[in-house]
PDB file of N, CA and C in Angstrom:
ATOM      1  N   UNK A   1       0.827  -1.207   0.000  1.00  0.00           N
ATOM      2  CA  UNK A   1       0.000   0.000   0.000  1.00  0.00           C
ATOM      3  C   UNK A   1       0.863   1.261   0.000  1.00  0.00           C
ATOM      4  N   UNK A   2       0.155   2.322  -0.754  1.00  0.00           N
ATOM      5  CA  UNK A   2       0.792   3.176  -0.727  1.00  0.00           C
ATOM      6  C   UNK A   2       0.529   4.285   1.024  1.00  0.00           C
ATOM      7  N   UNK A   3       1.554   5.197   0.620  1.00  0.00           N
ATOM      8  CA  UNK A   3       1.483   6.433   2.003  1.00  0.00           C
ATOM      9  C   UNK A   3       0.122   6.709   2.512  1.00  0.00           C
ATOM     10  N   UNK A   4      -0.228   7.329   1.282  1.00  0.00           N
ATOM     11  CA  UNK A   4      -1.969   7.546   1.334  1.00  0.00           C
ATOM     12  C   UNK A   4      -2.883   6.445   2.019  1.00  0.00           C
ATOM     13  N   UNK A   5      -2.499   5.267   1.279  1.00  0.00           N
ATOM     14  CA  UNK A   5      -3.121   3.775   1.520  1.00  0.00           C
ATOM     15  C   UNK A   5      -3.553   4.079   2.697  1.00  0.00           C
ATOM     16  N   UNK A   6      -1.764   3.757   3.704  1.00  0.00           N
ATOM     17  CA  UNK A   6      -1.860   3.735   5.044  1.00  0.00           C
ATOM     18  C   UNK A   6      -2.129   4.653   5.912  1.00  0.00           C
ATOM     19  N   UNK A   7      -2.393   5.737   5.641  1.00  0.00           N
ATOM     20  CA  UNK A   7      -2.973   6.579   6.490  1.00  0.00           C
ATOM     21  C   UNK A   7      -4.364   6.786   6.552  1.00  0.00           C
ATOM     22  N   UNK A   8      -4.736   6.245   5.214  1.00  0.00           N
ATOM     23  CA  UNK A   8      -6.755   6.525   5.121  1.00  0.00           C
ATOM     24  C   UNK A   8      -7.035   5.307   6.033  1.00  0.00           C
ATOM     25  N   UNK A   9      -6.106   3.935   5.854  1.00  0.00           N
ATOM     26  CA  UNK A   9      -6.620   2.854   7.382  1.00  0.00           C
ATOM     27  C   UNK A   9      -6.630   3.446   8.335  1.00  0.00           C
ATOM     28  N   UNK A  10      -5.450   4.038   9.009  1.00  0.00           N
ATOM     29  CA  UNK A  10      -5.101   4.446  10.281  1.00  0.00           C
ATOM     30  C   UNK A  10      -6.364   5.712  10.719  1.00  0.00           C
ATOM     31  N   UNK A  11      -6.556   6.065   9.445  1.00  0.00           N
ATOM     32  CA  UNK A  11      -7.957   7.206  10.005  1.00  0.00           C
ATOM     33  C   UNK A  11      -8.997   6.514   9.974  1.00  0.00           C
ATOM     34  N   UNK A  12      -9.410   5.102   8.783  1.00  0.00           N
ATOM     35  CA  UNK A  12     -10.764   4.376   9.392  1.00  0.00           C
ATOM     36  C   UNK A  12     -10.440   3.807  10.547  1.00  0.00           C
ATOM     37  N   UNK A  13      -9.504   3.544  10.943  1.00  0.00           N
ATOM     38  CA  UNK A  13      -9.001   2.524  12.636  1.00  0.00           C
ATOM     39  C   UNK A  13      -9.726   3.611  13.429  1.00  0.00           C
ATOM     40  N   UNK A  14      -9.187   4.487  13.473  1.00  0.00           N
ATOM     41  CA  UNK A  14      -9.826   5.594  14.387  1.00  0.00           C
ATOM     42  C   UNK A  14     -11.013   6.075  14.232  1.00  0.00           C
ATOM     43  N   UNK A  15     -11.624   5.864  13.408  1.00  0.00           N
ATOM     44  CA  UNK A  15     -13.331   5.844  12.925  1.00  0.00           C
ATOM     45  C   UNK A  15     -14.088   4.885  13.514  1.00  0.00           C
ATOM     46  N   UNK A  16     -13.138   3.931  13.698  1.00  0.00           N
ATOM     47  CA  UNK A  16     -14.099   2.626  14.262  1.00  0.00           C
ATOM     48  C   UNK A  16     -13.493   2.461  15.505  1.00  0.00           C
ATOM     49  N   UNK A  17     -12.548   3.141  15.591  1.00  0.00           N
ATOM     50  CA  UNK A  17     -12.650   3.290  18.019  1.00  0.00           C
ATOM     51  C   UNK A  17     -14.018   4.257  18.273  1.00  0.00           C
ATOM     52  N   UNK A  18     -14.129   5.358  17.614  1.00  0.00           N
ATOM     53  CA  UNK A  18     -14.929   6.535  17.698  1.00  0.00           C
ATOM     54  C   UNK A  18     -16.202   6.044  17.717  1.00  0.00           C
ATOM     55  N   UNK A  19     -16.444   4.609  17.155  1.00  0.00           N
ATOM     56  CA  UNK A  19     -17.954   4.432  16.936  1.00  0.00           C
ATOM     57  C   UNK A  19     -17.917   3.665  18.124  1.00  0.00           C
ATOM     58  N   UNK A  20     -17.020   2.806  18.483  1.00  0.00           N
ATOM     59  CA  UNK A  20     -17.120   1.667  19.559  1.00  0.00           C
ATOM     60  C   UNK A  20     -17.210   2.494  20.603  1.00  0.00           C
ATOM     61  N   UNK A  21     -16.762   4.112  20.705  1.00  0.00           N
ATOM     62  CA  UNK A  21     -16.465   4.567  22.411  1.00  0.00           C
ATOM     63  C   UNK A  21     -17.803   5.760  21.817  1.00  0.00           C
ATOM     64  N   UNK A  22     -18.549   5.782  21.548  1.00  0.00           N
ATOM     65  CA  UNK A  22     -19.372   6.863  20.856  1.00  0.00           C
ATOM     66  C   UNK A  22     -19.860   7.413  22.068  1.00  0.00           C
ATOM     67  N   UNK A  23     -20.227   6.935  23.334  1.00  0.00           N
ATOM     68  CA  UNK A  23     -20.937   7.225  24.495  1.00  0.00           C
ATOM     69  C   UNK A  23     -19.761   8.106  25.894  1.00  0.00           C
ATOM     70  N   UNK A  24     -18.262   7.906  25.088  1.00  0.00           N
ATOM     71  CA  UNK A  24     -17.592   8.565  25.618  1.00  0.00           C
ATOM     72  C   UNK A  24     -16.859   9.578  25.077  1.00  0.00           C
ATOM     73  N   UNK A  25     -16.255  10.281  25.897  1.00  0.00           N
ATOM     74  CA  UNK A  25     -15.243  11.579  25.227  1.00  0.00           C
ATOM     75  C   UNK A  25     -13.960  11.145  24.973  1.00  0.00           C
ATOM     76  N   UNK A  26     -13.372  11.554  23.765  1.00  0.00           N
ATOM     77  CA  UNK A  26     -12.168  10.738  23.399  1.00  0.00           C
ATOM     78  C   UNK A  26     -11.718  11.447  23.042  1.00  0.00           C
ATOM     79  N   UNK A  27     -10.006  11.904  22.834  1.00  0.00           N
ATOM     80  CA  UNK A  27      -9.279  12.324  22.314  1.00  0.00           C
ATOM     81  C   UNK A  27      -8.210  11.538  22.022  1.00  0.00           C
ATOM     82  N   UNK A  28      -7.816  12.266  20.475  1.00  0.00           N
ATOM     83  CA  UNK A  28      -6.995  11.504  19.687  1.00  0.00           C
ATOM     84  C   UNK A  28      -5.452  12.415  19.439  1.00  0.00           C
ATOM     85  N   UNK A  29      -5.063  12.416  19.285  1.00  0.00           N
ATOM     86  CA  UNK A  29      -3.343  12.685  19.233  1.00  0.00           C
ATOM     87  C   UNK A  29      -2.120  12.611  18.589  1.00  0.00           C
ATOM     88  N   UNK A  30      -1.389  12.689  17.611  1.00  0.00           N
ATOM     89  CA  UNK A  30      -0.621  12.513  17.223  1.00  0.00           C
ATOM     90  C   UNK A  30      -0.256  12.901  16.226  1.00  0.00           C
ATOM     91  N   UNK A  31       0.570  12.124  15.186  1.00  0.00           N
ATOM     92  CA  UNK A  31       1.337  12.859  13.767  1.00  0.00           C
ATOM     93  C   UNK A  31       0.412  12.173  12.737  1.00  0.00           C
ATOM     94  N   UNK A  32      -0.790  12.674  12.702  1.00  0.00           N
ATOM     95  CA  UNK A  32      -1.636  12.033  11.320  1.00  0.00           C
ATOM     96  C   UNK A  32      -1.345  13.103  10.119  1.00  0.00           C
ATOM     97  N   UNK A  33      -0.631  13.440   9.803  1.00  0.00           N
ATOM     98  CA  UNK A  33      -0.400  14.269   8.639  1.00  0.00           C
ATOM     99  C   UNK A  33      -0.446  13.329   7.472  1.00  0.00           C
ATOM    100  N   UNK A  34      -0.922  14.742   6.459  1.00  0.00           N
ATOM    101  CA  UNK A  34      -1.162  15.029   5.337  1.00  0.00           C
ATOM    102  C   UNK A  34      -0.292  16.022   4.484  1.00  0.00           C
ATOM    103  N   UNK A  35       0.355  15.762   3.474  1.00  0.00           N
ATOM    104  CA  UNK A  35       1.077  17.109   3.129  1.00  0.00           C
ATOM    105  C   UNK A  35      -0.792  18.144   2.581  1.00  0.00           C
ATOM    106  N   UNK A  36      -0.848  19.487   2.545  1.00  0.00           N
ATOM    107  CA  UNK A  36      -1.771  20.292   1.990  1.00  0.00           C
ATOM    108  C   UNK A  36      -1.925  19.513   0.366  1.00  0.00           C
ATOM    109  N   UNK A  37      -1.047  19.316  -0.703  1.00  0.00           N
ATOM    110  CA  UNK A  37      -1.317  18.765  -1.630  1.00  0.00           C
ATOM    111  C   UNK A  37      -2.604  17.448  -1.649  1.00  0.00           C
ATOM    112  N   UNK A  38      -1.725  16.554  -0.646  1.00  0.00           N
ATOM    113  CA  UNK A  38      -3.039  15.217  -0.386  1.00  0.00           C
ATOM    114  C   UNK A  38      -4.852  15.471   0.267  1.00  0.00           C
ATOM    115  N   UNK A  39      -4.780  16.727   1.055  1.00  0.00           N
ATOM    116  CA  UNK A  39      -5.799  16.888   1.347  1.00  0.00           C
ATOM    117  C   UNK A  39      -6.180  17.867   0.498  1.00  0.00           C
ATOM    118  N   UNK A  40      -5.828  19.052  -0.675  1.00  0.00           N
ATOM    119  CA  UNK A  40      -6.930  19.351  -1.856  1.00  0.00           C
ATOM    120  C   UNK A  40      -6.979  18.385  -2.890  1.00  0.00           C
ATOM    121  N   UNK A  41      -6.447  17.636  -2.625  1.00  0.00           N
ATOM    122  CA  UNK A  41      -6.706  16.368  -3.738  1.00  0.00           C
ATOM    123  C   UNK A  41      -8.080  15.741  -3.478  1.00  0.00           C
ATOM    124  N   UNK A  42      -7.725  14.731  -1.973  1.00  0.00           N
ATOM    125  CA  UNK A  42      -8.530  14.043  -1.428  1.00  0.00           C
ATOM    126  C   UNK A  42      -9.237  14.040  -0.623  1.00  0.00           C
ATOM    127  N   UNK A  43      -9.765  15.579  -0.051  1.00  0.00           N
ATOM    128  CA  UNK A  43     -10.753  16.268   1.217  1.00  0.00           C
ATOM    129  C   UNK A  43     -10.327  14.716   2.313  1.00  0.00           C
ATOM    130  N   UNK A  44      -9.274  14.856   2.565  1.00  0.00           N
ATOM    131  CA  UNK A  44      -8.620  14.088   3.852  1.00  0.00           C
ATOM    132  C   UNK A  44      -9.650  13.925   5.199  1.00  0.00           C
ATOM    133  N   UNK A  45      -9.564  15.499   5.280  1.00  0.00           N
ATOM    134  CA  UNK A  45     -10.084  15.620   6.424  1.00  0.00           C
ATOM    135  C   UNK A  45     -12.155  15.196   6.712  1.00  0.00           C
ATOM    136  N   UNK A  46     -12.249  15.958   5.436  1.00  0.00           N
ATOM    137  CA  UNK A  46     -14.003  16.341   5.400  1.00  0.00           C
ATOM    138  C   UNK A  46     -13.827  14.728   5.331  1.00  0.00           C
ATOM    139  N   UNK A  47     -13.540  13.847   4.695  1.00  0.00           N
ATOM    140  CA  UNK A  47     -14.189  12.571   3.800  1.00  0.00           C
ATOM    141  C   UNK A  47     -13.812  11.892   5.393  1.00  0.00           C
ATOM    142  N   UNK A  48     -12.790  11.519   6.232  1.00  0.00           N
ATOM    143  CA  UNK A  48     -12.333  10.512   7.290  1.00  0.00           C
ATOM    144  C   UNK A  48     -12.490  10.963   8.197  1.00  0.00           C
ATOM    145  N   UNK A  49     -12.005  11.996   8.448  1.00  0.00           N
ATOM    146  CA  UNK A  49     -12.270  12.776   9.991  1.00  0.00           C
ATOM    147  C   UNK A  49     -13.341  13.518  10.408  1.00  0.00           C
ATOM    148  N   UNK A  50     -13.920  14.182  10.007  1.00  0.00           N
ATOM    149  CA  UNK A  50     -14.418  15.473  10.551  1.00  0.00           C
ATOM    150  C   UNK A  50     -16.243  14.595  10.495  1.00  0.00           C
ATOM    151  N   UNK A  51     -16.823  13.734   9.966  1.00  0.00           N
ATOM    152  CA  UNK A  51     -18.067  12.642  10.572  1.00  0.00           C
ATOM    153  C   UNK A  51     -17.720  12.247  12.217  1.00  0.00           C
ATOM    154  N   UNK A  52     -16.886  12.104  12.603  1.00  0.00           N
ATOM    155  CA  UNK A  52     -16.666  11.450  14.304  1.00  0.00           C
ATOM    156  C   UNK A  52     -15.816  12.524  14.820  1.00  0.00           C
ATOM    157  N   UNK A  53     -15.001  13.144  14.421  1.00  0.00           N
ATOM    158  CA  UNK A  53     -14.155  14.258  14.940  1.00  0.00           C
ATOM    159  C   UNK A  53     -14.049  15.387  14.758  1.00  0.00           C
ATOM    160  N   UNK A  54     -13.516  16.318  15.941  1.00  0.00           N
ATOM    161  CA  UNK A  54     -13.746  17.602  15.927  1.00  0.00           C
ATOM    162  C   UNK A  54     -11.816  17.899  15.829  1.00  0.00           C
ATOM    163  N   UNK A  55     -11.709  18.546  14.597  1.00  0.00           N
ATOM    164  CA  UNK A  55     -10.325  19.169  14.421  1.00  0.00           C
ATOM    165  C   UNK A  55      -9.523  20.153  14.676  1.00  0.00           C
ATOM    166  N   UNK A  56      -8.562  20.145  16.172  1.00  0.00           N
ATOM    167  CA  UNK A  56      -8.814  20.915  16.816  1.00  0.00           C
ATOM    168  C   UNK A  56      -7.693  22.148  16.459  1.00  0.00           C
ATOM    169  N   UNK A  57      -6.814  21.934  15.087  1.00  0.00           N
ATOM    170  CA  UNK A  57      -6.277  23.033  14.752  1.00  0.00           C
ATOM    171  C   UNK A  57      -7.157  24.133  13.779  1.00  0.00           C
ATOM    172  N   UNK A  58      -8.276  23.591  12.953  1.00  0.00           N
ATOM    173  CA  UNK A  58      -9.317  24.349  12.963  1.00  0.00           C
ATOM    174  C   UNK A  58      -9.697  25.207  13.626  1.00  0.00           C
ATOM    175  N   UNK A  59      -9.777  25.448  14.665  1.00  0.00           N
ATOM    176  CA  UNK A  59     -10.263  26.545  15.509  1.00  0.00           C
ATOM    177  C   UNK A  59      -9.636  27.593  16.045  1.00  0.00           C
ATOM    178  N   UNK A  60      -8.002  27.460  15.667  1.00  0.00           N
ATOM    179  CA  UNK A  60      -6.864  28.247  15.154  1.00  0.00           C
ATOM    180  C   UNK A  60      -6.690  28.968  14.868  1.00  0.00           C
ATOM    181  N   UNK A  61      -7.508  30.523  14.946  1.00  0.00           N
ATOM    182  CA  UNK A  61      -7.327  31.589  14.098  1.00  0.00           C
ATOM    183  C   UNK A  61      -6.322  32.220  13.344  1.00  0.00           C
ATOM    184  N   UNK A  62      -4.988  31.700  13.582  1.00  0.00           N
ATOM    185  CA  UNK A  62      -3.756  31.850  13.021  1.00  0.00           C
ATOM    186  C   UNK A  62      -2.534  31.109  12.795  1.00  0.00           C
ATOM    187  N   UNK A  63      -3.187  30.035  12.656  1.00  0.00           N
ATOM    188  CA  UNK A  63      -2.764  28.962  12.394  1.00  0.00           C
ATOM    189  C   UNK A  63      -2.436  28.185  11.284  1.00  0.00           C
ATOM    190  N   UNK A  64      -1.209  28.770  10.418  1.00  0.00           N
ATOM    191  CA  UNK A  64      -0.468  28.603   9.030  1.00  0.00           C
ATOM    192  C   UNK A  64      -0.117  26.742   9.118  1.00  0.00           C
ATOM    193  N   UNK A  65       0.510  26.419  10.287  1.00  0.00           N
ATOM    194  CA  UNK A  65       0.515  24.946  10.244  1.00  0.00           C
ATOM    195  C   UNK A  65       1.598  24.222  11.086  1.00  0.00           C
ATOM    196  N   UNK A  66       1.933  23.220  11.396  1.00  0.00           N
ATOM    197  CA  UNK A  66       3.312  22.934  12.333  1.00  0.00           C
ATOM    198  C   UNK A  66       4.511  22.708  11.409  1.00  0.00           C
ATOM    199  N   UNK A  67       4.775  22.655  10.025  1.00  0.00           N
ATOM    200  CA  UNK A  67       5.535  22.671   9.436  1.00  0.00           C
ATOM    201  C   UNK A  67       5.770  23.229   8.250  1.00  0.00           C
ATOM    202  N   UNK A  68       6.867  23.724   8.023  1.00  0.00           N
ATOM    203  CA  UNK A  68       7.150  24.475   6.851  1.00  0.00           C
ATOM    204  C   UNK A  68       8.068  23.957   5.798  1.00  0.00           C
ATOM    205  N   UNK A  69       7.117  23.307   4.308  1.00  0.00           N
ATOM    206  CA  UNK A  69       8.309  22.265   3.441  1.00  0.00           C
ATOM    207  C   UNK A  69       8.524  23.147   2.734  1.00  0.00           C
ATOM    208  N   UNK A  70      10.112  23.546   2.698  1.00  0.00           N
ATOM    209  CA  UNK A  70      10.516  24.461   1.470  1.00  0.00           C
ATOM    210  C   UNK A  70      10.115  24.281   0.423  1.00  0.00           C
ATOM    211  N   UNK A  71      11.010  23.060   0.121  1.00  0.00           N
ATOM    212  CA  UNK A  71      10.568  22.599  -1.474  1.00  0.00           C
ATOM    213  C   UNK A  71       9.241  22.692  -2.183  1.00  0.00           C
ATOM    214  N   UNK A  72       7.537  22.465  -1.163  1.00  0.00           N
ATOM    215  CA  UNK A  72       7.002  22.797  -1.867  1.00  0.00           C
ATOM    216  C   UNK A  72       6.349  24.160  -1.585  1.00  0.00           C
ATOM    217  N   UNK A  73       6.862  25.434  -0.809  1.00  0.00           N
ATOM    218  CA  UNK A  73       6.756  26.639  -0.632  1.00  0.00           C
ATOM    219  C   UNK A  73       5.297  26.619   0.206  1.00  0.00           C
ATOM    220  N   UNK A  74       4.738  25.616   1.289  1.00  0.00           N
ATOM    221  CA  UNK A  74       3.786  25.782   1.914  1.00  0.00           C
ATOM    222  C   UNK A  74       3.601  25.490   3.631  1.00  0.00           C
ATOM    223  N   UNK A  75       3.208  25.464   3.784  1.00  0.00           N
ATOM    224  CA  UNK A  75       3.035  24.900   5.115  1.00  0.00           C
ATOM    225  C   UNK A  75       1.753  23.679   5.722  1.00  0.00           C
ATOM    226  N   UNK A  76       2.140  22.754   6.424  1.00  0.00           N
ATOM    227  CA  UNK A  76       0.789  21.185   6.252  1.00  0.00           C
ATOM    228  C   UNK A  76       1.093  22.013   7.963  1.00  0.00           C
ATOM    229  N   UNK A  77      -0.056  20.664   7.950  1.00  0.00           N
ATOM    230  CA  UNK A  77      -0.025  20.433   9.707  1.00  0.00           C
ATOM    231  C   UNK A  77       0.230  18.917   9.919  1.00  0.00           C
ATOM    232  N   UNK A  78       1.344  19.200  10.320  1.00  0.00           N
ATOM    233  CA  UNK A  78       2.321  17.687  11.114  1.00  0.00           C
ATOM    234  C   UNK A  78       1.047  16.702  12.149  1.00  0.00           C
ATOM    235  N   UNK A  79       1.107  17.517  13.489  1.00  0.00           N
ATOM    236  CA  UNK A  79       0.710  16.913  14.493  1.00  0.00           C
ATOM    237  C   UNK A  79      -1.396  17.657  14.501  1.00  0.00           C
ATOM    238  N   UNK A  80      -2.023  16.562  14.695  1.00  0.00           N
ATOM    239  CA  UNK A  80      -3.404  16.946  14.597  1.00  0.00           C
ATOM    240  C   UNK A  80      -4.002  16.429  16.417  1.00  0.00           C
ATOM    241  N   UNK A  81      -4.639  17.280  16.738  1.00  0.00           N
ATOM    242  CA  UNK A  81      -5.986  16.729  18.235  1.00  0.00           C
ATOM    243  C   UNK A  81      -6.954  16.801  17.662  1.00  0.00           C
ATOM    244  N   UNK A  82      -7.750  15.801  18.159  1.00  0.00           N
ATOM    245  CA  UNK A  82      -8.734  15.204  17.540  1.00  0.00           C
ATOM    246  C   UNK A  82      -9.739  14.854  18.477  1.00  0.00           C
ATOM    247  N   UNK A  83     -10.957  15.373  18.575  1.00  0.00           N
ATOM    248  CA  UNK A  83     -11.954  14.948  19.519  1.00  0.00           C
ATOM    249  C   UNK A  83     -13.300  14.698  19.254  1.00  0.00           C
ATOM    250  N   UNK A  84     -13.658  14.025  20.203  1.00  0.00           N
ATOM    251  CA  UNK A  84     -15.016  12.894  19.762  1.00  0.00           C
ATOM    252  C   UNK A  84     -16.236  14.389  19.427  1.00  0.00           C
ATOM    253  N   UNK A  85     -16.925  14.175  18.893  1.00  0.00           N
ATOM    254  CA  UNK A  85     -17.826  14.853  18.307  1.00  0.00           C
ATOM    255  C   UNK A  85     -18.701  14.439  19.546  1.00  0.00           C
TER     256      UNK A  85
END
């Protein structure tokens, strides 16, 4: 599988804790990145995440991103919090 592959599992894995703990509050954590390219491609976020989770650099008012790739002159977000809807 490709990069992509494995990260759209690792976000249904976490789709399907979210449904199993649905009655509790959960937070999620870590380096689920996306470069910005993969998510205007593939609405990353809208299509896997954002049905069970609340994205908590969204709410960021100034919030360009946790990393800056020269090469492609933009900025992604590395590390994402993630909470149960």
């Amino acid at each position: 599988p490709t990069t992509l592959e494995k990260r759209v599992e690792m976000l249904e894995a976490l789709a399907d804790y979210a449904d199993e703990k649905s009655d509790d509050f959960t937070i999620a954590a870590g380096d689920f990145n996306f470069p910005n390219s993969y998510e205007e491609q593939h609405n990353i976020l809208e299509t896997y995440v954002e049905p069970r989770w609340v994205v908590g650099h969204k709410y960021c008012a100034n919030c360009s991103g946790t990393y800056y790739d020269e090469f492609d002159g933009q900025w992604s977000q590395l590390d994402y919090i993630l909470l149960s809807r």
